[in-house]
Structure formats: structure tokens, C-alpha cells
PDB file of N, CA and C in Angstrom:
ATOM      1  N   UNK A   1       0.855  -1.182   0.000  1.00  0.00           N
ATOM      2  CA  UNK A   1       0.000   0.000   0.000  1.00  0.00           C
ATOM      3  C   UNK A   1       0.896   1.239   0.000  1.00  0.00           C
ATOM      4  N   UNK A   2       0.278   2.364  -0.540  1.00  0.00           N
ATOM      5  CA  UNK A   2       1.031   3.828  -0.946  1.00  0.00           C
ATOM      6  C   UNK A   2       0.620   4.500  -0.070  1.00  0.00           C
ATOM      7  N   UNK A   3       1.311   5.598   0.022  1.00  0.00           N
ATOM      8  CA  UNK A   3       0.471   6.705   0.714  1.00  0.00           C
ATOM      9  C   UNK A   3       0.565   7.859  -0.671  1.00  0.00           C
ATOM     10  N   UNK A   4      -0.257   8.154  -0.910  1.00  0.00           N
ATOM     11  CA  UNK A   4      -0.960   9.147  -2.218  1.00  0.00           C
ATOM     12  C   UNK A   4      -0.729  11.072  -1.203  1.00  0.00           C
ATOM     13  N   UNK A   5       0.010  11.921  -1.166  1.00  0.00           N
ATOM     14  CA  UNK A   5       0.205  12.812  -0.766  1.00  0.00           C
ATOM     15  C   UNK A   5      -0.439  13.927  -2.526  1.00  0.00           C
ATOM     16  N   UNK A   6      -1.330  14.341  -2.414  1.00  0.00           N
ATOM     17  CA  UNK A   6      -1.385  15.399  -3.440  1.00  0.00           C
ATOM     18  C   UNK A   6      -2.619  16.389  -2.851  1.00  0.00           C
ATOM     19  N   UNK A   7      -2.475  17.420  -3.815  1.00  0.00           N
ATOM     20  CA  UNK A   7      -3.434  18.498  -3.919  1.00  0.00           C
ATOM     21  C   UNK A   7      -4.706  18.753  -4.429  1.00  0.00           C
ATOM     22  N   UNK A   8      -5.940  19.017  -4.350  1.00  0.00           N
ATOM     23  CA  UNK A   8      -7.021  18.324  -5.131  1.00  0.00           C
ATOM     24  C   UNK A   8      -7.082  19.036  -6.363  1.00  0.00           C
ATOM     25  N   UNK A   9      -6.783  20.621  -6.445  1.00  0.00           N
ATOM     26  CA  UNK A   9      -6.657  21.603  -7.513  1.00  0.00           C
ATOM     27  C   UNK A   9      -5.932  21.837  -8.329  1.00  0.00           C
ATOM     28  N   UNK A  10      -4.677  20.322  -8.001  1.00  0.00           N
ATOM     29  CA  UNK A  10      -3.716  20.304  -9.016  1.00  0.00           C
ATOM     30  C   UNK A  10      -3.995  19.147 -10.242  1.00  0.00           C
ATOM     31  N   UNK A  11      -4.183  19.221 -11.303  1.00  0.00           N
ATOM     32  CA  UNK A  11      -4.069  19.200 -12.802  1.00  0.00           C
ATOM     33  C   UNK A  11      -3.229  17.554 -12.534  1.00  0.00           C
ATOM     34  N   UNK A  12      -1.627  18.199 -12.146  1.00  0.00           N
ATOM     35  CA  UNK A  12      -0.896  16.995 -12.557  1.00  0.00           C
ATOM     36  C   UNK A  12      -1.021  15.869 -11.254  1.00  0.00           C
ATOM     37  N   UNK A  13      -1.711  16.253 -10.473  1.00  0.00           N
ATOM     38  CA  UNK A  13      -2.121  15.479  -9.355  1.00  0.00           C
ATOM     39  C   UNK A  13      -3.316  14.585  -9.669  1.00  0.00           C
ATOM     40  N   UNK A  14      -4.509  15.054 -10.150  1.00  0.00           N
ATOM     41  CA  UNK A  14      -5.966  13.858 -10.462  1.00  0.00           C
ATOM     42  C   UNK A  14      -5.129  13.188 -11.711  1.00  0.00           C
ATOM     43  N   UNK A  15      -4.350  13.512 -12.812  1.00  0.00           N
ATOM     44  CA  UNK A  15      -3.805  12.736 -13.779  1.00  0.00           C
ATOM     45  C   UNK A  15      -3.047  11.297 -12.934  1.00  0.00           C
ATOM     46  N   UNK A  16      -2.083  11.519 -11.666  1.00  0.00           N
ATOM     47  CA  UNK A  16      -1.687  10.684 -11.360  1.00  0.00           C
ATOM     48  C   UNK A  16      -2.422   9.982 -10.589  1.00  0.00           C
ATOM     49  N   UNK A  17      -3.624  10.464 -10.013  1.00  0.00           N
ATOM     50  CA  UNK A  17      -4.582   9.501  -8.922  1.00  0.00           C
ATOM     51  C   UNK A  17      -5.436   8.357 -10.110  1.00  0.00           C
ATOM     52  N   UNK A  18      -5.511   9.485 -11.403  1.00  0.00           N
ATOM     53  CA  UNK A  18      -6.473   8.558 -12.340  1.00  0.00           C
ATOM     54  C   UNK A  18      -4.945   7.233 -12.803  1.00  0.00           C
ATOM     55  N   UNK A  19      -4.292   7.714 -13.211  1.00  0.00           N
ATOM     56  CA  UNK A  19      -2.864   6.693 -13.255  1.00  0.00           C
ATOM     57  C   UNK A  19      -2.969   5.841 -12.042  1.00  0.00           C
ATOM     58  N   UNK A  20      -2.957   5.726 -11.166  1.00  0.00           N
ATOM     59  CA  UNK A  20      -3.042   4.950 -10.348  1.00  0.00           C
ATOM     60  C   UNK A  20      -4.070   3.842 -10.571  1.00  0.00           C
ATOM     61  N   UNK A  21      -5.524   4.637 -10.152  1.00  0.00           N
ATOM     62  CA  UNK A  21      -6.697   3.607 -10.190  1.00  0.00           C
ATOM     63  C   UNK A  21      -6.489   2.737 -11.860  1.00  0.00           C
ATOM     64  N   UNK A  22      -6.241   3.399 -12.691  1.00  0.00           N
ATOM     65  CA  UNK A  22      -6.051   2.472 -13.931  1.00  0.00           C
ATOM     66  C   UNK A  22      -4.999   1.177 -13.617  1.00  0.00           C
ATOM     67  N   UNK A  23      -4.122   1.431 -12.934  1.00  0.00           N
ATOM     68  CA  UNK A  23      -3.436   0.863 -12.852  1.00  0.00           C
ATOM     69  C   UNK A  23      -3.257   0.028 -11.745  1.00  0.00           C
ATOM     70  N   UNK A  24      -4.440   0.046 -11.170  1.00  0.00           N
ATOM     71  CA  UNK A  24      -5.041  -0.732 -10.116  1.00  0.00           C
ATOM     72  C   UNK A  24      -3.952  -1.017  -8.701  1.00  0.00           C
ATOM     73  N   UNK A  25      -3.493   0.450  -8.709  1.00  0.00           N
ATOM     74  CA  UNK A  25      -2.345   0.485  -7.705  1.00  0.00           C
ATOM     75  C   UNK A  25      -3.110   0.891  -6.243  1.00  0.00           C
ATOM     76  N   UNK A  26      -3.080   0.001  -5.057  1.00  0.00           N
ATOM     77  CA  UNK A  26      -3.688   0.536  -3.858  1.00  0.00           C
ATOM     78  C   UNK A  26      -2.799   1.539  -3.459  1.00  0.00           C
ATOM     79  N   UNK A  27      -3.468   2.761  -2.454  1.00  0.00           N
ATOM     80  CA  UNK A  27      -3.078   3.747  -2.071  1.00  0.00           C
ATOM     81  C   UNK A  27      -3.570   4.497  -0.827  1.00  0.00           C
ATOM     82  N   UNK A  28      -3.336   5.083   0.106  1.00  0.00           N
ATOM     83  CA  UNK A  28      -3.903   6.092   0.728  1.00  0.00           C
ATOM     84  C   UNK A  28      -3.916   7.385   0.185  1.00  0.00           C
ATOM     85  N   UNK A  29      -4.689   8.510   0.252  1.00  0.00           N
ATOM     86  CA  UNK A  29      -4.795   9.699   0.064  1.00  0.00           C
ATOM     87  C   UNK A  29      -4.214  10.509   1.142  1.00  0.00           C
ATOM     88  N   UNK A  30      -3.741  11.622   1.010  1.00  0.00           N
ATOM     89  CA  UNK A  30      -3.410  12.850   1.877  1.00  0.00           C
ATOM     90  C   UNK A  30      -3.614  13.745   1.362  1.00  0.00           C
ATOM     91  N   UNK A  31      -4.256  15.000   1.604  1.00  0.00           N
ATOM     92  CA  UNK A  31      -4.354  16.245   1.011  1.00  0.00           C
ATOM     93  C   UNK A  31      -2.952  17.036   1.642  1.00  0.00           C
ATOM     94  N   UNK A  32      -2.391  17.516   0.746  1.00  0.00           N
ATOM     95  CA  UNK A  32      -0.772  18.045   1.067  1.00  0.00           C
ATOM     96  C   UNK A  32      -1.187  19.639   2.093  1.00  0.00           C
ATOM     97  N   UNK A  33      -2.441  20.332   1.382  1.00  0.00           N
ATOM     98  CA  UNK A  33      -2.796  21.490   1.785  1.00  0.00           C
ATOM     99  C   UNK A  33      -3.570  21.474   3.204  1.00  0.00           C
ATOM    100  N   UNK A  34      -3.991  20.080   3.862  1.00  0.00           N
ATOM    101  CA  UNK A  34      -4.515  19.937   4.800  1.00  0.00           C
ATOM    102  C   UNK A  34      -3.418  19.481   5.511  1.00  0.00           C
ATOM    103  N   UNK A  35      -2.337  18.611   5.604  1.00  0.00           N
ATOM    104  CA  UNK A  35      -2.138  17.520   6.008  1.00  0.00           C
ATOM    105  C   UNK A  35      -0.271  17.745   5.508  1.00  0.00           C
ATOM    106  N   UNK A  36       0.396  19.131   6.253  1.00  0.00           N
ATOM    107  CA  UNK A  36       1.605  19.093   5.466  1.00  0.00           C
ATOM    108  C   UNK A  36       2.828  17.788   5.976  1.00  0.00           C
ATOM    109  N   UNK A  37       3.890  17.554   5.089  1.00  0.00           N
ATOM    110  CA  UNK A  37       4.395  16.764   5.698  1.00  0.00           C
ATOM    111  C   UNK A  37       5.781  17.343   6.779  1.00  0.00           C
ATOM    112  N   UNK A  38       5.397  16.447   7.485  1.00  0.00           N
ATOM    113  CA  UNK A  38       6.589  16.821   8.658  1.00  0.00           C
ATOM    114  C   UNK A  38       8.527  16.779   8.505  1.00  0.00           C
ATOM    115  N   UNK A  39       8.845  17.372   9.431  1.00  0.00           N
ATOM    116  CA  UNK A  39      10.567  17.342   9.174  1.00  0.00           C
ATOM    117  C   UNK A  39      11.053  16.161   8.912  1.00  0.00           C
ATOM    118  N   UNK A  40      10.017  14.803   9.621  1.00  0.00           N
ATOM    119  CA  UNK A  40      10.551  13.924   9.636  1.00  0.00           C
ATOM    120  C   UNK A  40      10.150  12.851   8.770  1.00  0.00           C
ATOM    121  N   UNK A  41       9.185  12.992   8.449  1.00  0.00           N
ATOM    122  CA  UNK A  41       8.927  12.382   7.094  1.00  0.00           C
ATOM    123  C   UNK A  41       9.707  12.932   5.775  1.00  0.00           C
ATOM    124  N   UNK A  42       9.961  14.295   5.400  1.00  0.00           N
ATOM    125  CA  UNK A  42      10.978  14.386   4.574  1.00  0.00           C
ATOM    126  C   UNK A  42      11.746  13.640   5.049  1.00  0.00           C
ATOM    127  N   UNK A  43      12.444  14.091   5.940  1.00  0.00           N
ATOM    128  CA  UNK A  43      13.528  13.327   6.263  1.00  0.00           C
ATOM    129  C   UNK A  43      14.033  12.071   6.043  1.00  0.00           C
ATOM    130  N   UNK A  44      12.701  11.504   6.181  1.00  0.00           N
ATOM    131  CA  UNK A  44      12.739   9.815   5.454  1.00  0.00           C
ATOM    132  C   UNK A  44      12.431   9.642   4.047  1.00  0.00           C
ATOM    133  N   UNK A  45      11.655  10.387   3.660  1.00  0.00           N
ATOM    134  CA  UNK A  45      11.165  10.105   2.105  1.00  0.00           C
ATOM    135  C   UNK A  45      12.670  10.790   0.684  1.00  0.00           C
ATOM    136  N   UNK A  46      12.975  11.857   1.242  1.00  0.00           N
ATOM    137  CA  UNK A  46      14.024  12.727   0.397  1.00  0.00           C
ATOM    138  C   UNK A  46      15.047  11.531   0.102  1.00  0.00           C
ATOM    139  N   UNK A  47      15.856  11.062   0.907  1.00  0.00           N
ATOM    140  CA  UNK A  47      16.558  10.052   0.791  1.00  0.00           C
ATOM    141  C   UNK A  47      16.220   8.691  -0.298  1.00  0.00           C
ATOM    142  N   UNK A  48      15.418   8.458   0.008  1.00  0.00           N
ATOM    143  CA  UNK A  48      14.094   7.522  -0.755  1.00  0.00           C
ATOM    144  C   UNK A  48      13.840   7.761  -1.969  1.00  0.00           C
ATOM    145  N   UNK A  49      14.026   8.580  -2.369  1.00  0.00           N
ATOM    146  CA  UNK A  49      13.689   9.474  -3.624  1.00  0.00           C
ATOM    147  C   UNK A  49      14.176   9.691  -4.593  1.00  0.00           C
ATOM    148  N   UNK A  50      16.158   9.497  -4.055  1.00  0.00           N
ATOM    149  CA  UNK A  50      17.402  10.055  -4.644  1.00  0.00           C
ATOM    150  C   UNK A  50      17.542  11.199  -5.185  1.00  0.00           C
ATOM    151  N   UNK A  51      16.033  11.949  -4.671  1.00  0.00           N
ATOM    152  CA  UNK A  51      16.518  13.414  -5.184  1.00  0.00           C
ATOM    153  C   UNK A  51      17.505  14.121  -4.050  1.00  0.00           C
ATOM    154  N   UNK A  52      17.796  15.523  -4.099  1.00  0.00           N
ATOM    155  CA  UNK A  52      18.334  16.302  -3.478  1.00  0.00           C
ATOM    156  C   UNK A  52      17.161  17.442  -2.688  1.00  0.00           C
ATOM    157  N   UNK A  53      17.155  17.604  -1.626  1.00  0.00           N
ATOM    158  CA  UNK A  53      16.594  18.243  -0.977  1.00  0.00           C
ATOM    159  C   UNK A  53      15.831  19.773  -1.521  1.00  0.00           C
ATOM    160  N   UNK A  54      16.603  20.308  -2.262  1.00  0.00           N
ATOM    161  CA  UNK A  54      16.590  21.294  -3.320  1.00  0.00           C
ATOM    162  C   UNK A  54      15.163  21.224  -4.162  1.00  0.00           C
ATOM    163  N   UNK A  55      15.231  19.970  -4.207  1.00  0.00           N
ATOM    164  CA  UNK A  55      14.665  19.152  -5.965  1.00  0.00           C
ATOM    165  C   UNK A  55      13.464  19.247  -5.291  1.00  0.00           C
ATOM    166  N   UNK A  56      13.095  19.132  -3.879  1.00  0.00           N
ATOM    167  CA  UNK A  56      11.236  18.395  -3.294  1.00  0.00           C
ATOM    168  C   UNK A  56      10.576  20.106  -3.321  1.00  0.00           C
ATOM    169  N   UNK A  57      11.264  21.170  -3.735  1.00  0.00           N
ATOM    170  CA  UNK A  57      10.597  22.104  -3.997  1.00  0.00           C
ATOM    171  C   UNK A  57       9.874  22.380  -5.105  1.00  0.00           C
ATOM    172  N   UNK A  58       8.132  23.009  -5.109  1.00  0.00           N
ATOM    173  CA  UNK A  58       7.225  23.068  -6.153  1.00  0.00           C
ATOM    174  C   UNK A  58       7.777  24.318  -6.957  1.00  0.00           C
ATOM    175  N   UNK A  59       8.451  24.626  -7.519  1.00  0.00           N
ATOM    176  CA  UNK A  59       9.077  25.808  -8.057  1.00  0.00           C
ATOM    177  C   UNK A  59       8.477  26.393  -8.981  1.00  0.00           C
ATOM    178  N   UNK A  60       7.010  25.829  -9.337  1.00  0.00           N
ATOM    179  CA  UNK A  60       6.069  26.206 -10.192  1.00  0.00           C
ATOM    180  C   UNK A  60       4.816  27.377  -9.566  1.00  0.00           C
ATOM    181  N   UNK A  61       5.217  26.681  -8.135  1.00  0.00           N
ATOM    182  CA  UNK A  61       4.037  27.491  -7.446  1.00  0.00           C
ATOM    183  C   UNK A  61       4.612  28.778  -6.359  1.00  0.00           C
ATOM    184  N   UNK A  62       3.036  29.905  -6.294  1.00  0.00           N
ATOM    185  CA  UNK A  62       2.988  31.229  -6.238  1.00  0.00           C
ATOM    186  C   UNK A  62       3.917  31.634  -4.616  1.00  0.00           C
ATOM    187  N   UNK A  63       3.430  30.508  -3.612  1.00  0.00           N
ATOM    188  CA  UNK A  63       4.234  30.473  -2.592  1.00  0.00           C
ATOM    189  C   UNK A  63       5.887  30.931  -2.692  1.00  0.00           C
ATOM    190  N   UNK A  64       6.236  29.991  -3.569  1.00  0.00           N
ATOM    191  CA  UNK A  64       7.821  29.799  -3.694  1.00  0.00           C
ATOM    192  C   UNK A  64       8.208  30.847  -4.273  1.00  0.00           C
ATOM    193  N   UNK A  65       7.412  31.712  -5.331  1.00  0.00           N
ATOM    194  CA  UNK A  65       8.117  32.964  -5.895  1.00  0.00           C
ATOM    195  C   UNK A  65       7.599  33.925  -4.851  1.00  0.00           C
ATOM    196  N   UNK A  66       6.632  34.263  -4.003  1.00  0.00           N
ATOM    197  CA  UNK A  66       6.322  35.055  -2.668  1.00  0.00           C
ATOM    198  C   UNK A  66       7.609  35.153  -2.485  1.00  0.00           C
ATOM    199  N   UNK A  67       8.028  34.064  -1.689  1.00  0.00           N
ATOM    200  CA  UNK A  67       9.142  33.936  -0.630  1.00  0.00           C
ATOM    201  C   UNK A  67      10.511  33.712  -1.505  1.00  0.00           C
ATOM    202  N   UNK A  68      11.047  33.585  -2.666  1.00  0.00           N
ATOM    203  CA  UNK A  68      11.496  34.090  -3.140  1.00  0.00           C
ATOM    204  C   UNK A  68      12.352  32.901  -2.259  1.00  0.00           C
ATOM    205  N   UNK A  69      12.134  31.744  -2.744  1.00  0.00           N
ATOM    206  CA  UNK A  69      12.525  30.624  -2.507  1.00  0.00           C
ATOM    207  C   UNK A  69      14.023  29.956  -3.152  1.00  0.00           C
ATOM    208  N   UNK A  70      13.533  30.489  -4.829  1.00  0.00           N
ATOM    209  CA  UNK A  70      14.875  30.398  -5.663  1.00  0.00           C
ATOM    210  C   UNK A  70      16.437  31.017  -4.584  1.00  0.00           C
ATOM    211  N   UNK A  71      16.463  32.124  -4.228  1.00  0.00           N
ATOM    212  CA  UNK A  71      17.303  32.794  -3.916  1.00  0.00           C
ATOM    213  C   UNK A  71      17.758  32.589  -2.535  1.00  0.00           C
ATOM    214  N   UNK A  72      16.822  32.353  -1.776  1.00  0.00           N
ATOM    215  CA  UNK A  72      17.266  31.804  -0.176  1.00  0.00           C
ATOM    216  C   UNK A  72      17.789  30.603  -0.109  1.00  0.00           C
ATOM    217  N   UNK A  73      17.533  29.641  -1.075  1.00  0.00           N
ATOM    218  CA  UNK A  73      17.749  28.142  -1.198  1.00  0.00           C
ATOM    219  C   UNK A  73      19.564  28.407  -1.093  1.00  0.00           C
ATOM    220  N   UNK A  74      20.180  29.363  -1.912  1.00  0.00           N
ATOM    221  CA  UNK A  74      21.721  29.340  -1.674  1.00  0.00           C
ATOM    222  C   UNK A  74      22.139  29.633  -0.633  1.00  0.00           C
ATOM    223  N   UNK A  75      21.715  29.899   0.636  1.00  0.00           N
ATOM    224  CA  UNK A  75      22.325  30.479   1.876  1.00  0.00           C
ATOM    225  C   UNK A  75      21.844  29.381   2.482  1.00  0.00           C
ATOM    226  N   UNK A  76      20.768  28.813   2.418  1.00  0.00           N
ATOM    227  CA  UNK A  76      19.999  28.055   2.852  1.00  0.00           C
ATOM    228  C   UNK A  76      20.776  26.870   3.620  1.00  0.00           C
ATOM    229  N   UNK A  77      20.684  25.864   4.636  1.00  0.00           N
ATOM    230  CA  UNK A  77      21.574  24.879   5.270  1.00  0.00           C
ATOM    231  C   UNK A  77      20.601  23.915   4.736  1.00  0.00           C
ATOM    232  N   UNK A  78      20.968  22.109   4.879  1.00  0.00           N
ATOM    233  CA  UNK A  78      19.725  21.727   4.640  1.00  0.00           C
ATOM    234  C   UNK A  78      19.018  21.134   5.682  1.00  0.00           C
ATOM    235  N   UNK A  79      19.166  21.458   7.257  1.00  0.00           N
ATOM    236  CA  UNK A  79      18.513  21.730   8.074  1.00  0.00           C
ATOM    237  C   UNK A  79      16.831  23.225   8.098  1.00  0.00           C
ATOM    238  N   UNK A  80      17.584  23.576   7.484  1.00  0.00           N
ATOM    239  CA  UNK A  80      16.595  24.890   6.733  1.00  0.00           C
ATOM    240  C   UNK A  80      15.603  24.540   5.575  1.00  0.00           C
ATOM    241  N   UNK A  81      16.400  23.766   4.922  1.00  0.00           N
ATOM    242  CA  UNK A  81      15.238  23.690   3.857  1.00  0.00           C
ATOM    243  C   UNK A  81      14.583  22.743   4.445  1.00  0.00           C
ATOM    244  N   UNK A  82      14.818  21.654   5.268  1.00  0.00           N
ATOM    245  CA  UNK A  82      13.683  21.112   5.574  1.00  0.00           C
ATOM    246  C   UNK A  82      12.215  21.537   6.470  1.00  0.00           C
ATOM    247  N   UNK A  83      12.808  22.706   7.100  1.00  0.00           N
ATOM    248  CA  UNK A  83      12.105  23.298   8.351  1.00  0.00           C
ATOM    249  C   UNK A  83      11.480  24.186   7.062  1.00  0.00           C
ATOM    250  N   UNK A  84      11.806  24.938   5.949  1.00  0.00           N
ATOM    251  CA  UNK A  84      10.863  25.280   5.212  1.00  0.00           C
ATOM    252  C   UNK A  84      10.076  24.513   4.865  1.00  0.00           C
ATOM    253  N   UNK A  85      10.227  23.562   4.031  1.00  0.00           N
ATOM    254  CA  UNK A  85       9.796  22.473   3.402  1.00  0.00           C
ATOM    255  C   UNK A  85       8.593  22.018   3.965  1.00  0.00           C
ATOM    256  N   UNK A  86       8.728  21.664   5.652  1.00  0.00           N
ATOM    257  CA  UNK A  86       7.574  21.353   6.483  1.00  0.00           C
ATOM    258  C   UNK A  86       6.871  22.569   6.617  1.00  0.00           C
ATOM    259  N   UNK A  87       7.152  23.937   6.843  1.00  0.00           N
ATOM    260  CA  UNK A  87       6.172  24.834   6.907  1.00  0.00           C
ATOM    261  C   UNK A  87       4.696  24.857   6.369  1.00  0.00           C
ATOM    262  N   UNK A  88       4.886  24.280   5.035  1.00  0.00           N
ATOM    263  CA  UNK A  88       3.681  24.894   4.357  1.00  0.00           C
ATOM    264  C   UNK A  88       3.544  23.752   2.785  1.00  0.00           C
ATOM    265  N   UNK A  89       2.511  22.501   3.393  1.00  0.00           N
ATOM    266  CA  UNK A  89       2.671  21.879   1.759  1.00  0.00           C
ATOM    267  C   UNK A  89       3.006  22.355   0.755  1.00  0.00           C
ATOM    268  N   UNK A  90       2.268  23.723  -0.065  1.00  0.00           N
ATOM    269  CA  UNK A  90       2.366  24.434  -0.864  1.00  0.00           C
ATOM    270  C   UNK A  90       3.482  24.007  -1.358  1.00  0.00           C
ATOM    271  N   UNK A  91       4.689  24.145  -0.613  1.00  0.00           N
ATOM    272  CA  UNK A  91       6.035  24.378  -0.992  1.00  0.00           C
ATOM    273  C   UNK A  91       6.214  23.386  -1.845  1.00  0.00           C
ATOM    274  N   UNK A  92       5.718  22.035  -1.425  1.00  0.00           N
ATOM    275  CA  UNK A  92       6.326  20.593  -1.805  1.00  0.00           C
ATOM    276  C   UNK A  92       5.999  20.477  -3.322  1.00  0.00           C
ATOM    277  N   UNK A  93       6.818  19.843  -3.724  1.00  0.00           N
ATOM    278  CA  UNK A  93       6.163  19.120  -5.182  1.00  0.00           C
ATOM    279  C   UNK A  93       5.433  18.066  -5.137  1.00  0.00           C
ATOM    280  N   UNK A  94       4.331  18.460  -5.910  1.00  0.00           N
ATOM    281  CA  UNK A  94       3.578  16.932  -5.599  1.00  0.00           C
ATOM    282  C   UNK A  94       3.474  16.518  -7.093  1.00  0.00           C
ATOM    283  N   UNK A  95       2.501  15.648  -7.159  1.00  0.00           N
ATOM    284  CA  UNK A  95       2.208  14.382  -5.776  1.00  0.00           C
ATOM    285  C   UNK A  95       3.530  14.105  -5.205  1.00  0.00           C
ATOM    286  N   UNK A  96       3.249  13.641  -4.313  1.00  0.00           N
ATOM    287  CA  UNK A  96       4.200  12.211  -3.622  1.00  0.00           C
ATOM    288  C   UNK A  96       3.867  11.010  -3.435  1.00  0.00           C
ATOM    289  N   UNK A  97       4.353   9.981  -3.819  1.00  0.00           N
ATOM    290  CA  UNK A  97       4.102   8.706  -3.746  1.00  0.00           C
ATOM    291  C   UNK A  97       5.170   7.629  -2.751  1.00  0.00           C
ATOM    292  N   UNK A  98       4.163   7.811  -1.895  1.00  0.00           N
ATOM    293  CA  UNK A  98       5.045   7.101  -0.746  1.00  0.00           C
ATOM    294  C   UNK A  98       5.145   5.546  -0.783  1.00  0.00           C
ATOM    295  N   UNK A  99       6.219   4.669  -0.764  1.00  0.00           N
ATOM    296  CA  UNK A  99       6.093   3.198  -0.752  1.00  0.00           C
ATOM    297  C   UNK A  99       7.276   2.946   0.498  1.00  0.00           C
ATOM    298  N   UNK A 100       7.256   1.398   0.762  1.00  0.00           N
ATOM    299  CA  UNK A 100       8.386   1.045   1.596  1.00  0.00           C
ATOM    300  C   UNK A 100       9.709   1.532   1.363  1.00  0.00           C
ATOM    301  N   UNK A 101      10.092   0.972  -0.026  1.00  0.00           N
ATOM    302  CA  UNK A 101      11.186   1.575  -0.543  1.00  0.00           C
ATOM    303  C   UNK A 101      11.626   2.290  -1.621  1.00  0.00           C
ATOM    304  N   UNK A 102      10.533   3.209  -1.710  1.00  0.00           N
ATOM    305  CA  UNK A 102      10.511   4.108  -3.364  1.00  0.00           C
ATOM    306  C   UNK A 102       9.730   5.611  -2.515  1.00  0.00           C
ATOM    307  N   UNK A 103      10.016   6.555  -3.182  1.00  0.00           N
ATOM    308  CA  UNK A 103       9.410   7.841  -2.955  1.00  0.00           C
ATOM    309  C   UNK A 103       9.839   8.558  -4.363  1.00  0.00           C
ATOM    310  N   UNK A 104       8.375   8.689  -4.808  1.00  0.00           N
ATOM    311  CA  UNK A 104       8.381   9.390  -5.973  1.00  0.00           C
ATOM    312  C   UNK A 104       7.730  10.746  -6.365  1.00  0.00           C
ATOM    313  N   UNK A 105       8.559  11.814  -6.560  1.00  0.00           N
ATOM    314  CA  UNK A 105       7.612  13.130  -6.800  1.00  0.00           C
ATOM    315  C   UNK A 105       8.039  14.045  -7.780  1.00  0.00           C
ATOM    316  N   UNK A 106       6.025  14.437  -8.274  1.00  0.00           N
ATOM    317  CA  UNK A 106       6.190  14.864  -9.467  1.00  0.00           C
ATOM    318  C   UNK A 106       5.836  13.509  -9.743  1.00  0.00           C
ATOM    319  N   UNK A 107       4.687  13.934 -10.879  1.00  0.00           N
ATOM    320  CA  UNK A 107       4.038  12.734 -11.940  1.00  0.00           C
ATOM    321  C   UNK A 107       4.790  12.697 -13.205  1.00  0.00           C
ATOM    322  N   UNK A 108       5.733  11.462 -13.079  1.00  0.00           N
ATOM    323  CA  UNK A 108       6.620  11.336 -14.630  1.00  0.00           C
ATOM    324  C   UNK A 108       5.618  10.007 -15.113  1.00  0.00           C
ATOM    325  N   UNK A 109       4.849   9.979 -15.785  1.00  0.00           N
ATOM    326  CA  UNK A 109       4.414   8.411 -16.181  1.00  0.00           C
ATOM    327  C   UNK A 109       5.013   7.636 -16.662  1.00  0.00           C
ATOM    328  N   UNK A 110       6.305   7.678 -17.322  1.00  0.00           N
ATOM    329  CA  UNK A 110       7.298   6.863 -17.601  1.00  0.00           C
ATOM    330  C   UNK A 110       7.719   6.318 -16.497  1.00  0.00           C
ATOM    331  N   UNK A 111       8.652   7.385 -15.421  1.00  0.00           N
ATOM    332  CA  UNK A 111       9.280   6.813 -14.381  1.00  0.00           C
ATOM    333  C   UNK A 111       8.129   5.595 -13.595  1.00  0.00           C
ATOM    334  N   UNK A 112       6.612   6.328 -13.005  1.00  0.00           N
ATOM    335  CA  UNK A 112       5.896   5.819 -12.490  1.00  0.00           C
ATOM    336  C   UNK A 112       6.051   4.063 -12.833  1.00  0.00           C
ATOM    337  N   UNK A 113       5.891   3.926 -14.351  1.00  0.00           N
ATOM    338  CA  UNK A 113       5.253   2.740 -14.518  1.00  0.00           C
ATOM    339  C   UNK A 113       6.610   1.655 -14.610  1.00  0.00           C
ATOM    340  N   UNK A 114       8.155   2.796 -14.889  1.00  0.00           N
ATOM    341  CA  UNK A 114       9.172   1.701 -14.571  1.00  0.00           C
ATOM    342  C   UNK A 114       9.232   1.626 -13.528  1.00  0.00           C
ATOM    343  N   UNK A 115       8.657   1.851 -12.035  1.00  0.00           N
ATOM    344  CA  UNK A 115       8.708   1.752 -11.186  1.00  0.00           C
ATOM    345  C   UNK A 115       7.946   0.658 -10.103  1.00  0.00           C
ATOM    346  N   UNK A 116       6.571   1.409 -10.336  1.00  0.00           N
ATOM    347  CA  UNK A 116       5.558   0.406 -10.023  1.00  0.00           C
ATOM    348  C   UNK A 116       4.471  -0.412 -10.427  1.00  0.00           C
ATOM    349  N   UNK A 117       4.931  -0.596 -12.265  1.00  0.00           N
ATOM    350  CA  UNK A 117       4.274  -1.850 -12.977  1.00  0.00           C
ATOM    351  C   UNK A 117       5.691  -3.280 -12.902  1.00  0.00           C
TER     352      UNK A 117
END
């Protein structure tokens, strides 16, 4: 079972929930905007992910150019970015697709299906 972390108003988010159910993948839901994730769940998932801490930022969204996210990220420790990171879902890129040993974010349907078909 997954844990399904996304946004309901995001576009590339119902594409990957409908990817899922097609693909008859079980899951839990989380609304990211209700339900942000904690220091310590990054903490576990980033690793998981093989991205870079940098990378779990939504850099598409209005939050991140507010705060002017691009530019603090270089001073930034990555004790910091995570304590941002948890502040405010917004920040995150979603979806996230949580498994035992996979964390995937951002809907690539390629990656998805070399992953979990």
C-alpha cells in the first residue's frame, strides 16, 4: 500500500490519482494542503527518492516565488530547507508517492510505470 500525498486543484495530481486507479495500484490519500508533511517524514522520504533536498521544492508554485525561494535556497543549510519544506505543503512538489522503498515526486508516467508496474 502507498500513501498518495497530493493536492485536489492540481491538474498533474488527479492525472496521477487517475494513473493509479487504472493501474489498479492501492493507495492512501493525503491532502498536502490539509495535512503538510513533517521534518521527519521528509527526512525519510528525500533520501528515498534520490533526489536532493533542493529538488522536493514546487518551483512552479505562487508560494515559492512570494518567498522568493529560488534565492534563499543558496544560503539556505539543509537543516533549513527542511524546516521550510515542512512549513507549508504548498512548498512541496507533488504528488508524492510514498512506498516502503521508493518515494516518488512529481508525476513522470514513464518513471511511475518503470517503477511500479
Amino acid at each position: 500500500m502507498y500513501l498518495f500525498v497530493c493536492y485536489e486543484k492540481c491538474s498533474t495530481c488527479r492525472k496521477a490519482e487517475t494513473w493509479l486507479r487504472e493501474h489498479s495500484i492501492v493507495y492512501t490519500k493525503r491532502l498536502i494542503d490539509k495535512e503538510n508533511p513533517t521534518v521527519e517524514e521528509l527526512k525519510e522520504w528525500i533520501p528515498k527518492s534520490g533526489r536532493e533536498p533542493r529538488q522536493f521544492f514546487n518551483t512552479s508554485g505562487k508560494l515559492y516565488r512570494e518567498l522568493d525561494v529560488k534565492n534563499r535556497l543558496k544560503t539556505m543549510s539543509e537543516e533549513e530547507i527542511y524546516e521550510l519544506l515542512a512549513s507549508d505543503g504548498m512548498l512541496v512538489k507533488r504528488p508524492v508517492l510514498v512506498g516502503d522503498d521508493l518515494v516518488l515526486s512529481g508525476f513522470r508516467e514513464e518513471e511511475w510505470a518503470e517503477k511500479l508496474i
